[in-house]
Protein backbone atom coordinates (compact mmCIF):
# COMPACT_ATOMS: atom_id res chain seq x y z
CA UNK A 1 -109.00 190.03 -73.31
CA UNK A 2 -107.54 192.88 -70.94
CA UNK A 3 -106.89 190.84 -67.58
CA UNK A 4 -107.00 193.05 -64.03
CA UNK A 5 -103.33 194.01 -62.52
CA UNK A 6 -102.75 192.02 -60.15
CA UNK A 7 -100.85 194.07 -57.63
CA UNK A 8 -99.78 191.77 -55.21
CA UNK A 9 -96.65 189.26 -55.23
CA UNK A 10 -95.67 188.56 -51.71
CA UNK A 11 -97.19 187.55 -48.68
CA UNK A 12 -96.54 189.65 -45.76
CA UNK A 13 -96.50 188.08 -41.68
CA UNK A 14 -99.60 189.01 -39.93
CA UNK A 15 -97.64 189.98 -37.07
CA UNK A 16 -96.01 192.83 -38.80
CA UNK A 17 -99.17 194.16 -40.32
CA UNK A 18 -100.59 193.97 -36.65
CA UNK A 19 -97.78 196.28 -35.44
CA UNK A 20 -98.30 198.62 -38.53
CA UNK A 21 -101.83 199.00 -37.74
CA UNK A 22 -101.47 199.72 -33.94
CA UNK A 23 -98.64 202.25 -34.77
CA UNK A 24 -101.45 204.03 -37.47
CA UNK A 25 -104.27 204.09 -35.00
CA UNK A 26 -101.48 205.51 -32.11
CA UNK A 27 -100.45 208.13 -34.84
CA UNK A 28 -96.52 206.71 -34.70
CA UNK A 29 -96.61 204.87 -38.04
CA UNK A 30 -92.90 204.08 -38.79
CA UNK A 31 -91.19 202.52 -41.98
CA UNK A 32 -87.78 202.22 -40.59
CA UNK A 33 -89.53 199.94 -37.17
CA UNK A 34 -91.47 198.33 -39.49
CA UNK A 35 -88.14 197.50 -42.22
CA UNK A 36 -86.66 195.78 -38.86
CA UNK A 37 -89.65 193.63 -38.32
CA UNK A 38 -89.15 192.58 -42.45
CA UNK A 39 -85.66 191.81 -41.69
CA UNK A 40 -86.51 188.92 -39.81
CA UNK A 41 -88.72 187.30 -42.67
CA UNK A 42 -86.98 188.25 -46.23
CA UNK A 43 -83.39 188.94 -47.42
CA UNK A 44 -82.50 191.21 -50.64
CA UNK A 45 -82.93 194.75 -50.56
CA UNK A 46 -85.37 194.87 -53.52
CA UNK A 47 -87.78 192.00 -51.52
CA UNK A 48 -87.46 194.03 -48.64
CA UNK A 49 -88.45 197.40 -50.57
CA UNK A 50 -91.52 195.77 -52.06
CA UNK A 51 -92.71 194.56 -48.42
CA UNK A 52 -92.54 197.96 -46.70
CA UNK A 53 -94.60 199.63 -49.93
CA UNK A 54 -96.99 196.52 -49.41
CA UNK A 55 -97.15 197.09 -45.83
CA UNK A 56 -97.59 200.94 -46.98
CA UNK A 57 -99.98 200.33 -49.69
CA UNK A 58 -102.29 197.89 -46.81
CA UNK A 59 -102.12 199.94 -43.54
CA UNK A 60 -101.36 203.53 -44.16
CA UNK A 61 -102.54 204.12 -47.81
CA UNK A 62 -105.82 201.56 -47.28
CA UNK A 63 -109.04 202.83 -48.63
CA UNK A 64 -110.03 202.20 -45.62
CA UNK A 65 -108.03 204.61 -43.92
CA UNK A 66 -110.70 207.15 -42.81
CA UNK A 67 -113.06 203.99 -41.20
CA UNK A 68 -109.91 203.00 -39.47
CA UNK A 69 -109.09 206.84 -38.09
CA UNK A 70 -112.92 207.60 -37.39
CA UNK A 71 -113.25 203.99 -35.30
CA UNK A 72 -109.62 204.09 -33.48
CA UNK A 73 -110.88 203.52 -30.03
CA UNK A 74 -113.17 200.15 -31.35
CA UNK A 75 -110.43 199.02 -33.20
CA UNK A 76 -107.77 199.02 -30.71
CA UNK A 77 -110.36 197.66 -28.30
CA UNK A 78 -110.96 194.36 -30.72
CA UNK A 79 -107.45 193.47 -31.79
CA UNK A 80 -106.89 192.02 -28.71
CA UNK A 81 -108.61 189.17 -30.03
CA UNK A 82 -106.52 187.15 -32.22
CA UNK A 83 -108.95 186.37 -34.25
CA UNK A 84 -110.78 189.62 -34.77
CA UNK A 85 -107.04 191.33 -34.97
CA UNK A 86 -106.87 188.32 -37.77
CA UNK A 87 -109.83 189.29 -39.66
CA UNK A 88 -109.19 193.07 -39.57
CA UNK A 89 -105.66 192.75 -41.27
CA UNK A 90 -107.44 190.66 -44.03
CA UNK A 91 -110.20 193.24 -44.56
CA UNK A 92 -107.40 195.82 -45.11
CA UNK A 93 -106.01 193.45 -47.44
CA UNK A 94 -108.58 192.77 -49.23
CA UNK A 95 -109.69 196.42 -49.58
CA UNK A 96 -106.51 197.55 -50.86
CA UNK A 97 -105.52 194.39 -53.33
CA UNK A 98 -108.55 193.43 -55.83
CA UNK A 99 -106.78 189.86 -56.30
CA UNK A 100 -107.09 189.14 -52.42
CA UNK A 101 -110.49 190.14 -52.59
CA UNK A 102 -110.82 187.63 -55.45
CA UNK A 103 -109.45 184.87 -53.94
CA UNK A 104 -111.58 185.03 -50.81
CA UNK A 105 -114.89 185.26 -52.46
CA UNK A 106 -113.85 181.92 -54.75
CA UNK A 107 -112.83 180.07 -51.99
CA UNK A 108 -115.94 181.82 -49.71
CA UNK A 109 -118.08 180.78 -53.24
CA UNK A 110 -116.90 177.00 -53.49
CA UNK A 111 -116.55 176.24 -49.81
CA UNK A 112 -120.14 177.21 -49.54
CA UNK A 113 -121.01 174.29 -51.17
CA UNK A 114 -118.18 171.51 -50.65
CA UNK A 115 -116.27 170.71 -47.88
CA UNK A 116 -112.48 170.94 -49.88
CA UNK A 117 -111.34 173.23 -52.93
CA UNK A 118 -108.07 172.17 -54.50
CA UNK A 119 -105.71 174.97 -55.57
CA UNK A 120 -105.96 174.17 -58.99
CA UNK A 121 -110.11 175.47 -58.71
CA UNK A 122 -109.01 178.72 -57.12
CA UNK A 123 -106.15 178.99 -59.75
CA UNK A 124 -108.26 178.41 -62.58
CA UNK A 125 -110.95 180.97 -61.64
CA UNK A 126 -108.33 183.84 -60.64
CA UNK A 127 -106.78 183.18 -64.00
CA UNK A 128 -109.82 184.14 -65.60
CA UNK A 129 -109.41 187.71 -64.18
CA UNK A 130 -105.69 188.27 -63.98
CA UNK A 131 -104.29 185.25 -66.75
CA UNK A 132 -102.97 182.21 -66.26
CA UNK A 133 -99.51 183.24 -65.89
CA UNK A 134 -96.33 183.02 -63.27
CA UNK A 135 -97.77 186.17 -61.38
CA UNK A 136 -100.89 184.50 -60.87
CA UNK A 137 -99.46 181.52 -59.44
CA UNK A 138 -97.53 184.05 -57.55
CA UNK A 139 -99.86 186.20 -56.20
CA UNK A 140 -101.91 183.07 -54.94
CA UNK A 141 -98.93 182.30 -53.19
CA UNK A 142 -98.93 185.35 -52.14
CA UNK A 143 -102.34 185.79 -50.20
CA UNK A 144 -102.99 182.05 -49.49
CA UNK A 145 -100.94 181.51 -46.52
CA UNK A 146 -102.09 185.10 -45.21
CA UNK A 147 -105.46 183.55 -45.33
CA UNK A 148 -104.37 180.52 -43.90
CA UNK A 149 -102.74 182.19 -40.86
CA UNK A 150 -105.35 184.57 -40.12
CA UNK A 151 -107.32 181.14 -39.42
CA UNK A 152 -109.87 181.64 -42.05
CA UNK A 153 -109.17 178.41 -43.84
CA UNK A 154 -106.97 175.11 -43.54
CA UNK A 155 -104.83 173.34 -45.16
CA UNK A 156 -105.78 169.37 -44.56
CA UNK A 157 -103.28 168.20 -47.46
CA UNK A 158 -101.06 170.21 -49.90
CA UNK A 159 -102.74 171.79 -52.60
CA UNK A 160 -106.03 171.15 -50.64
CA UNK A 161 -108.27 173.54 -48.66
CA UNK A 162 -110.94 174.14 -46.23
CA UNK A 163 -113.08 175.92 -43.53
CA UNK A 164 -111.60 176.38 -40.63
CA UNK A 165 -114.85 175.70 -38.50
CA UNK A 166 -113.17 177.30 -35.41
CA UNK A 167 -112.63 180.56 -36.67
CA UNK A 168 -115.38 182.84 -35.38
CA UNK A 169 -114.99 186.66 -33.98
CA UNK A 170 -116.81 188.71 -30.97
CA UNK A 171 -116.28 192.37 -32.12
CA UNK A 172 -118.91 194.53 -34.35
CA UNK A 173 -116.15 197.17 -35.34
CA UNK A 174 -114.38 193.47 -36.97
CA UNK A 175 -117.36 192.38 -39.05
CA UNK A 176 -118.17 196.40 -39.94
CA UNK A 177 -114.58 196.73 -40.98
CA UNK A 178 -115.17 192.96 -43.41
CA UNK A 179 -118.18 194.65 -44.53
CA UNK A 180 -116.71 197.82 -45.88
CA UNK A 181 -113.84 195.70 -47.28
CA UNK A 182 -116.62 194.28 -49.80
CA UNK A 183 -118.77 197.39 -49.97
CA UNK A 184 -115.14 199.22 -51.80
CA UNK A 185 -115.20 197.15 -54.65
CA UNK A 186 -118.51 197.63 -55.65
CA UNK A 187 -119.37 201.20 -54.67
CA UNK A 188 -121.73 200.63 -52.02
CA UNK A 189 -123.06 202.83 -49.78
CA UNK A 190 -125.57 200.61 -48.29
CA UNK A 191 -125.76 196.85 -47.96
CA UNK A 192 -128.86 194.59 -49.19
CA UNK A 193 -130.30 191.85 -47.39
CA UNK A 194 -129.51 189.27 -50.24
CA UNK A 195 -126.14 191.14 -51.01
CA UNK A 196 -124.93 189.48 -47.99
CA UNK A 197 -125.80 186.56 -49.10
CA UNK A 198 -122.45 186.60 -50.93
CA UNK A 199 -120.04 184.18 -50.20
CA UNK A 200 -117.92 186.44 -49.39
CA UNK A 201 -119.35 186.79 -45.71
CA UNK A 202 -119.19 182.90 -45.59
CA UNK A 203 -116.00 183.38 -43.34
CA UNK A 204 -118.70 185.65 -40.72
C-alpha cells in the first residue's frame, strides 16, 4: 500500500508564524528575523534549517498565498484577535501540510460525536494514510500541540483530548480563510450545503 508523505516533523510556535505572516502581508518577509525568533525555541543548526523552510513552506510558499495577498487589509484587521490570528495560522497549516489537515478532520470527525479522543484513535487513523511508523508518531507530535495552542482543543489528561468549548472567532476573512484551507485539498471551487457538514468545520 503506497502511504501519503507526510511532510511535516516539527511543530513550530504560533508566535513566530504570527510574525511571519504580518511581515508577508507588510511585504518585509524576512528569514534571517524570523531564524532569531527560532533561536529562542530549538538548538542544532539542521533543526533550525528545517523550521525556517517550515515556516517558508506555511507562510510565504502557502497555497494560499494569493487569498492572503488579495485580502491583506481583512487579514491584518482580524489577527488582532487571538483567536482568529489562532485559527488563521492553522488554516495555513493545514493548507500547506496534508497530515495537519488529516489530523484535524479525525479529531473534528470523533469529537463530533464523543466528548474525549485518546491519541492512540488519532494515531491509528493517521497511520492508515501515512503508516504506522516513527514519523507518524512524529508528525502527530508535530501538529498536536500547534492545535492545542491555537485553542482549538485541550488536553484534560496526557494522551487525552477534547473541545475546547471556549474557542470561538468574530472575523469572516478567519472562517473564509478555514474554508479555503479545506476547499485545497479537494479541488473545490464552490462549497455545498452538506459539504460543510464535514467535521472538519466542527472547530467553526
Amino acid at each position: 500500500m503506497n502511504h501519503k508523505k507526510i511532510k511535516i516533523n516539527q511543530r513550530i510556535p504560533l508566535e513566530v508564524l504570527s510574525s511571519a505572516l504580518v511581515s508577508f502581508i507588510e511585504g518585509d518577509f524576512n528569514e534571517e528575523y524570523i531564524l532569531q525568533q527560532l533561536r529562542l525555541e530549538f538548538k542544532g543548526v539542521n533543526r533550525l534549517k528545517k523550521s525556517v523552510e517550515i515556516v517558508n513552506y506555511i507562510i510565504q510558499k502557502s497555497p494560499l498565498s494569493d487569498f492572503i495577498s488579495n485580502n491583506k487589509a481583512l487579514i491584518k484587521q482580524a489577527i488582532k484577535k487571538k483567536n482568529d490570528r489562532s485559527l488563521i495560522i492553522i488554516s495555513l497549516l493545514n493548507s500547506s501540510y496534508s497530515f495537519a489537515f488529516d489530523a484535524l478532520q479525525f479529531f473534528g470527525k470523533y469529537l463530533s460525536v464523543q466528548e474525549v479522543v485518546n491519541r492512540e484513535t488519532i494515531k491509528k487513523s493517521l497511520s492508515g494514510i501515512y503508516g504506522g511508523n516513527r514519523s507518524t508518531e512524529i508528525a502527530i507530535d508535530s501538529v498536536v500541540p500547534m492545535f492545542i495552542e491555537a485553542g482549538l482543543i485541550q488536553r484534560p489528561e496526557k494522551a487525552l483530548y477534547q473541545l475546547n468549548p471556549d474557542f470561538a472567532v468574530v472575523s469572516p476573512i478567519t472562517r473564509a480563510i478555514y474554508l479555503e484551507s479545506f476547499k485545497i485539498w479537494f479541488g473545490y471551487d464552490e462549497m455545498q450545503e452538506y459539504q460543510l457538514r464535514d467535521p472538519y468545520f466542527i472547530f467553526i
